[in-house]
Protein backbone atom coordinates (compact mmCIF):
# COMPACT_ATOMS: atom_id res chain seq x y z
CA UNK A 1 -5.18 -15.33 16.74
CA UNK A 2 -3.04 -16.44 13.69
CA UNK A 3 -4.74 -18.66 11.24
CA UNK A 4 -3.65 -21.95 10.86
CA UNK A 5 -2.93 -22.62 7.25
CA UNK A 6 -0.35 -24.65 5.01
CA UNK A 7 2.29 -21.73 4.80
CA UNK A 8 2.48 -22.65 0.84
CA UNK A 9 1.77 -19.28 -0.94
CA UNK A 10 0.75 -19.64 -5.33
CA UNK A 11 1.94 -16.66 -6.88
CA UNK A 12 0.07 -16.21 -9.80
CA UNK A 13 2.98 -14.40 -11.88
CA UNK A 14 1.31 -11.85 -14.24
CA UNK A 15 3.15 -10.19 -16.81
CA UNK A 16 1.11 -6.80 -16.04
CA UNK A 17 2.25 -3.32 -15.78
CA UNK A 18 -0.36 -1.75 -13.30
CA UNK A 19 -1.12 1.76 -14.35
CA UNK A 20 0.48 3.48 -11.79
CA UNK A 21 3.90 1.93 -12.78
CA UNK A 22 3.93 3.90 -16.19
CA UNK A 23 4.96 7.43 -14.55
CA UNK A 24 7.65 5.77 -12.73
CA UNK A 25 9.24 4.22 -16.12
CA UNK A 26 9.32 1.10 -17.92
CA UNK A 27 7.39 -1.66 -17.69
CA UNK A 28 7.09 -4.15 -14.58
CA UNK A 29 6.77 -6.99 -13.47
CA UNK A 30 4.00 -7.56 -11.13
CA UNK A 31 3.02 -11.28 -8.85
CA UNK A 32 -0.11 -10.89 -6.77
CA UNK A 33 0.08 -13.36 -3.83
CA UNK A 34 -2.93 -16.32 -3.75
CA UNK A 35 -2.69 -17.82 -0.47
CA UNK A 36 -5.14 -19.63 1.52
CA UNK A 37 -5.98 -16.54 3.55
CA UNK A 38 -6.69 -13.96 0.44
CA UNK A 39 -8.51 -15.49 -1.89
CA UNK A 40 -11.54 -14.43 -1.00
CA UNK A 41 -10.54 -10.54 -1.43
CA UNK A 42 -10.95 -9.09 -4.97
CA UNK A 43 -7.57 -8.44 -6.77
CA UNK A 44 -6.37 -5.21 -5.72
CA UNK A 45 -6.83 -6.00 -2.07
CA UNK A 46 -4.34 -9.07 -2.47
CA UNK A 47 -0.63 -8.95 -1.48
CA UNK A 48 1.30 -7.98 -4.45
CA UNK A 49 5.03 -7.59 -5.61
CA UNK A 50 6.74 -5.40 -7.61
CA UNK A 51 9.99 -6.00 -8.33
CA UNK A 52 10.74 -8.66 -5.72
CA UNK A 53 8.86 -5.76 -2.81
CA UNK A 54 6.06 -7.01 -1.29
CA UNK A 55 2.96 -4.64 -0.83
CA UNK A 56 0.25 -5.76 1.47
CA UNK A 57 -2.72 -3.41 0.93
CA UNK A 58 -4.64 -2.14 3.77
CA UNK A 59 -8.24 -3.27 4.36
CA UNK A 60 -9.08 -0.76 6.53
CA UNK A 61 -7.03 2.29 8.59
CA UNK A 62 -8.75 4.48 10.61
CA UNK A 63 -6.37 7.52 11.29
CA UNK A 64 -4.07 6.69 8.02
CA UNK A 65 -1.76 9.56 7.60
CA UNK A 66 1.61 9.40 5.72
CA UNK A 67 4.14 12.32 4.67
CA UNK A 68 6.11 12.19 1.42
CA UNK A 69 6.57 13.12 -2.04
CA UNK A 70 3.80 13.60 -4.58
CA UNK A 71 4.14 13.14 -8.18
CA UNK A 72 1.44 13.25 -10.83
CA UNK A 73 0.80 11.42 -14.13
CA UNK A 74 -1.31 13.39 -17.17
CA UNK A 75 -2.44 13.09 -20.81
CA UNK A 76 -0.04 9.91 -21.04
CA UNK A 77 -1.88 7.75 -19.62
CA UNK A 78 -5.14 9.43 -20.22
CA UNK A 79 -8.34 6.90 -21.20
CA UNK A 80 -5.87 3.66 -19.85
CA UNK A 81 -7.47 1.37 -17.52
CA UNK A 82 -6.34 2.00 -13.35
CA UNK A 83 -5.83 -1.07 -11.09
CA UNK A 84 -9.23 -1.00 -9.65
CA UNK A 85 -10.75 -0.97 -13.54
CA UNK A 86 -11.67 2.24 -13.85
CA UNK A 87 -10.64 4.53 -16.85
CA UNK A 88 -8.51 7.01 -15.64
CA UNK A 89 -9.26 10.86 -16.35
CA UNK A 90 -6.65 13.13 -16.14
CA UNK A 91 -9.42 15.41 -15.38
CA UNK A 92 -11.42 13.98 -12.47
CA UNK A 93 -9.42 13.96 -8.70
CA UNK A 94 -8.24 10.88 -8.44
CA UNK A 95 -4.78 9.30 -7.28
CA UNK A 96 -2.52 6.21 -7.15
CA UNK A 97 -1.70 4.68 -4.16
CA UNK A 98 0.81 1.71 -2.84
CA UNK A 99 -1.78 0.30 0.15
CA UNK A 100 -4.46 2.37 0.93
CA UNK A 101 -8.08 0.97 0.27
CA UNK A 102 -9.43 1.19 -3.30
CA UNK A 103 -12.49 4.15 -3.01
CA UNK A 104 -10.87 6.00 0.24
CA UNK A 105 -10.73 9.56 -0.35
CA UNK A 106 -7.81 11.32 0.92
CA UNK A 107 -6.83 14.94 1.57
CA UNK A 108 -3.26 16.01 0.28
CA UNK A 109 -1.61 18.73 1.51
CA UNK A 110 1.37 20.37 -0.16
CA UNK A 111 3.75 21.27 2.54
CA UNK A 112 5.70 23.82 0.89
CA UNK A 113 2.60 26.03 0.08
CA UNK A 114 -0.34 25.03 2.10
CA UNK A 115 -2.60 23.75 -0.84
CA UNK A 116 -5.02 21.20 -0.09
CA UNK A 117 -6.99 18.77 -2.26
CA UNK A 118 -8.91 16.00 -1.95
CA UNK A 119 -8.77 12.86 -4.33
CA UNK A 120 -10.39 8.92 -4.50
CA UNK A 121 -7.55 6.55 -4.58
CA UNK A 122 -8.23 4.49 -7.53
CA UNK A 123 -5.17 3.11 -8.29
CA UNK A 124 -1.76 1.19 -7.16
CA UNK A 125 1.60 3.47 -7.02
CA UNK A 126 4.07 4.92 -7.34
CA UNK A 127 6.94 2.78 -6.96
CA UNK A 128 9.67 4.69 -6.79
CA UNK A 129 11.54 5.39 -3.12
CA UNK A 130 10.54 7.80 -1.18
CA UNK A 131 7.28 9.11 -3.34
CA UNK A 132 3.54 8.09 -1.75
CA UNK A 133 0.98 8.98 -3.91
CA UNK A 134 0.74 9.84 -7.95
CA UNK A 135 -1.67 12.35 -8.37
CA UNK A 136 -4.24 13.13 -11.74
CA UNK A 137 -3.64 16.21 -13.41
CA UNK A 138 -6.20 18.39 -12.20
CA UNK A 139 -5.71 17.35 -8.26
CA UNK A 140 -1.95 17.79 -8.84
CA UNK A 141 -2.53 21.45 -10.67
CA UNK A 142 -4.28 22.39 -7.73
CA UNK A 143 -1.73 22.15 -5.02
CA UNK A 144 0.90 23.28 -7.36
CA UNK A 145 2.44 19.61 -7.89
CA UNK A 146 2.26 20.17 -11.78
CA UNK A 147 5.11 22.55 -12.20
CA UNK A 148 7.90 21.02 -10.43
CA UNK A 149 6.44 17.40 -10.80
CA UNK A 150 7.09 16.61 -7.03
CA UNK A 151 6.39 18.23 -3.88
CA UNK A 152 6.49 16.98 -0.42
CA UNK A 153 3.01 16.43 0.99
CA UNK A 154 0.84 14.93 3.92
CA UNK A 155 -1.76 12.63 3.27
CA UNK A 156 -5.01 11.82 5.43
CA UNK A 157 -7.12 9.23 5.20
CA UNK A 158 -10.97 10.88 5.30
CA UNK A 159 -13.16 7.97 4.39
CA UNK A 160 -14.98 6.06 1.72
CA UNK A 161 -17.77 7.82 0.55
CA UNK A 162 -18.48 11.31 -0.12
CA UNK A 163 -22.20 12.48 0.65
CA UNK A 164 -23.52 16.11 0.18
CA UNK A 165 -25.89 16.97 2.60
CA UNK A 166 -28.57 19.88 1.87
CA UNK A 167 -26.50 22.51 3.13
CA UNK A 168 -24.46 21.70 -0.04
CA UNK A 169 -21.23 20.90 2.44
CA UNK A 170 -19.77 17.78 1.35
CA UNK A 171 -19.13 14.72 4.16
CA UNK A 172 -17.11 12.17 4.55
CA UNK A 173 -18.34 8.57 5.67
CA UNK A 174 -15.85 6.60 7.90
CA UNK A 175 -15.89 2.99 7.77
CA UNK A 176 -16.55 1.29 11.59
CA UNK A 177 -12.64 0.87 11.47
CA UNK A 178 -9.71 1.31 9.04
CA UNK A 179 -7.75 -1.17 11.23
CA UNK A 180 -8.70 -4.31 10.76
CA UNK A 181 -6.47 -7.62 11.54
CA UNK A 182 -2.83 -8.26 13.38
CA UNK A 183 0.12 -6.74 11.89
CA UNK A 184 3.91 -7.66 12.08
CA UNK A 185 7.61 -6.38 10.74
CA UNK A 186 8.97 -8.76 8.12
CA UNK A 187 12.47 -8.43 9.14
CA UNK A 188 14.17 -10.78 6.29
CA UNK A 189 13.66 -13.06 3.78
CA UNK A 190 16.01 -16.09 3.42
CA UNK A 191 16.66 -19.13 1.01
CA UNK A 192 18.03 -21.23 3.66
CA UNK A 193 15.70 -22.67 6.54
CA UNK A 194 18.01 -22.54 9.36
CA UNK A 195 19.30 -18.98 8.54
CA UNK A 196 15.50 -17.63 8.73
CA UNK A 197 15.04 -20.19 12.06
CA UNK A 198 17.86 -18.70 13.70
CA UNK A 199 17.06 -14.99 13.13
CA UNK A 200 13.34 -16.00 14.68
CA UNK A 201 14.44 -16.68 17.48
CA UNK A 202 16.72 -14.14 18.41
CA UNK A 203 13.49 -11.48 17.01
CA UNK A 204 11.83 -13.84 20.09
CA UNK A 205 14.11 -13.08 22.96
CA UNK A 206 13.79 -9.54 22.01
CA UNK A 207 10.34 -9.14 21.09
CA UNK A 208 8.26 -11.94 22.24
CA UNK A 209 7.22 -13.05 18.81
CA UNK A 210 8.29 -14.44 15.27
CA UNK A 211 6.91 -16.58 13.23
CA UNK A 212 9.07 -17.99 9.44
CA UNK A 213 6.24 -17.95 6.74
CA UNK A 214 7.13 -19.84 3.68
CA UNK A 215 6.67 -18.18 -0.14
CA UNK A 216 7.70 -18.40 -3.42
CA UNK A 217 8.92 -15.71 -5.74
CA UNK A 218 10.13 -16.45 -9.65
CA UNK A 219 10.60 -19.89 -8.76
CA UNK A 220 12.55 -19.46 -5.73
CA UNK A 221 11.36 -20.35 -2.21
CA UNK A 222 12.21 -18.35 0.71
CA UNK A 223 11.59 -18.04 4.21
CA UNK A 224 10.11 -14.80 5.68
CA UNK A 225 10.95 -13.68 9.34
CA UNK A 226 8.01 -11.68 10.58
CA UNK A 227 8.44 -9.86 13.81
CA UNK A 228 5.71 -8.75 16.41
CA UNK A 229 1.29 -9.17 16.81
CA UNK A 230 0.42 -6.03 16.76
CA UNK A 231 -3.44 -5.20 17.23
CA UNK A 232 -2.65 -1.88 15.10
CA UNK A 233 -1.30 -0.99 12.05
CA UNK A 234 0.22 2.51 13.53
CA UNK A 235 1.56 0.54 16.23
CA UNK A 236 3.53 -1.63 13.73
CA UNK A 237 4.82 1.07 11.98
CA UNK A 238 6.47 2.48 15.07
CA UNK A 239 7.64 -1.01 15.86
CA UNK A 240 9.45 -0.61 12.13
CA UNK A 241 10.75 2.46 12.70
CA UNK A 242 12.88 1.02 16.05
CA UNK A 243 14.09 -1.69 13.71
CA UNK A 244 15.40 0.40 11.16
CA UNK A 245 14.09 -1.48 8.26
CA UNK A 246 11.67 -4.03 7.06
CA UNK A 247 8.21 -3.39 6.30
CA UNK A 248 4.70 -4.01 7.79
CA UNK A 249 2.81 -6.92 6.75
CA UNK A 250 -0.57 -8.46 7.65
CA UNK A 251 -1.01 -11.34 10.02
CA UNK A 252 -4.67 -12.02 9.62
C-alpha cells in the first residue's frame, strides 16, 4: 500500500561533490531528497540527484546483479572522505556505487578475463553513462581494471557482512531480504500539471497504474509520472526495459 503523504518533497540543495564524482570530472552538484517518507533513513540511503538524475538507493536486494563497465579511482583521492564517512584507502577493497546498500559486499567479475574480486561498497558512483561501479586501486589491479581504466564486468550482490569461520573460509551473511518496498518506472517529469495528468492516464489504460508525484528541483516544480506497483525491484527493471526508458524508483 502507498503511503499517504503531502506529495511536497524539501530538497535540501548541498553544494557537495560526493567522492565518487571526482574520477568522473569536475565538481557536482548534488540535492538529496527530504520527504516525509525518508527522513528517518541516514543520508546516503536518501533519494539523491546529480545533475538533475534522480538516484533512489536500494535498501535491500536480494539477488542484485548488474553488468557494465568498471572504472577505478587511486592515489587522487587517497585519505578523502567516501559518502558513507569513511576515509577511503586506495589500498583496502572497496568500491563506489550509484544504489546499492552502504556495507554490501559485492563480487566483480571482469568479463574479458575471468578475474574475480570482491569489494564493500562504501561509496556513491560513478556517474558517468554506461559505467556501474568505481573500483579502489588494489580491487581494480586485481581483475586487471588498472591498465586500461575500464573493463566490462558483472556484479553480484553477496551480502553485508563478512564472517570467517574456523576453517579460515570466509562467509557471507545475507540480510532476510534485499527487496524491500514497492517499486515503479518514472516515465517523465513535467512542469505543467495537465501534461503529467494526461500521460497518467494513458500509463493507466496500459498498465493498470500511475500515480503524478509532485517535487522540486533548483527552484522549479515538476510533476513526476510513475508507472507500475511492483512487489520487486527485478520485476521493475524488466518493466523498464519494455518501456525503453525511465528509471526505477521506490514507492514505499
Amino acid at each position: 500500500m502507498i503511503k499517504r503523504c503531502k506529495p511536497i518533497f524539501k530538497l535540501i540543495i548541498i553544494i557537495i561533490v560526493f567522492f565518487g564524482l571526482f574520477s568522473c570530472g569536475p565538481s557536482y552538484q548534488v540535492s538529496v531528497v527530504d520527504a516525509p517518507d525518508t527522513r528517518e533513513l541516514k543520508g546516503h540511503q536518501k533519494p539523491y540527484i546529480v545533475n538533475g538524475e534522480r538516484y533512489d538507493p536500494i535498501r535491500d536486494h536480494v539477488g542484485f546483479v548488474e553488468e557494465g563497465m568498471a572504472s577505478w579511482y587511486g592515489k587522487k583521492f587517497h585519505g578523502r572522505k567516501t559518502s558513507n564517512g569513511e576515509i577511503y584507502d586506495m589500498y583496502a577493497s572497496t568500491a563506489a556505487h550509484k544504489t546499492l546498500p552502504m556495507g554490501t559486499y559485492v563480487r566483480v567479475t571482469n568479463k574479458r578475463n575471468g578475474k574475480q574480486t570482491v569489494v564493500r561498497v562504501n561509496d556513491r558512483g560513478p556517474f558517468i553513462a554506461g559505467r556501474i561501479i568505481d573500483l579502489s586501486y588494489t580491487a581494480a589491479n586485481e581483475v586487471g581494471v588498472v591498465g586500461p581504466g575500464t573493463a566490462p564486468v558483472r556484479i553480484e550482490a553477496l551480502g553485508y557482512r563478512e564472517d570467517k569461520v574456523s576453517s579460515g573460509r570466509v562467509t557471507y551473511t545475507q540480510p532476510q531480504s534485499y527487496d524491500i518496498g514497492t517499486f515503479a518506472i518514472q516515465v517523465g517529469a513535467f512542469t505543467v500539471r495537465s501534461n503529467a495528468d494526461r500521460l497518467a492516464a494513458d500509463m493507466r489504460v496500459q498498465h493498470g497504474f500511475a500515480t503524478v508525484r509532485e517535487g522540486w528541483v533548483d527552484g522549479k516544480r515538476f510533476y513526476r509520472v510513475w508507472v507500475g506497483k511492483f512487489a520487486s525491484l527485478e520485476v521493475a527493471e524488466q518493466m523498464k526495459l519494455k518501456l525503453n526508458g525511465g528509471f526505477v524508483v521506490a514507492l514505499e
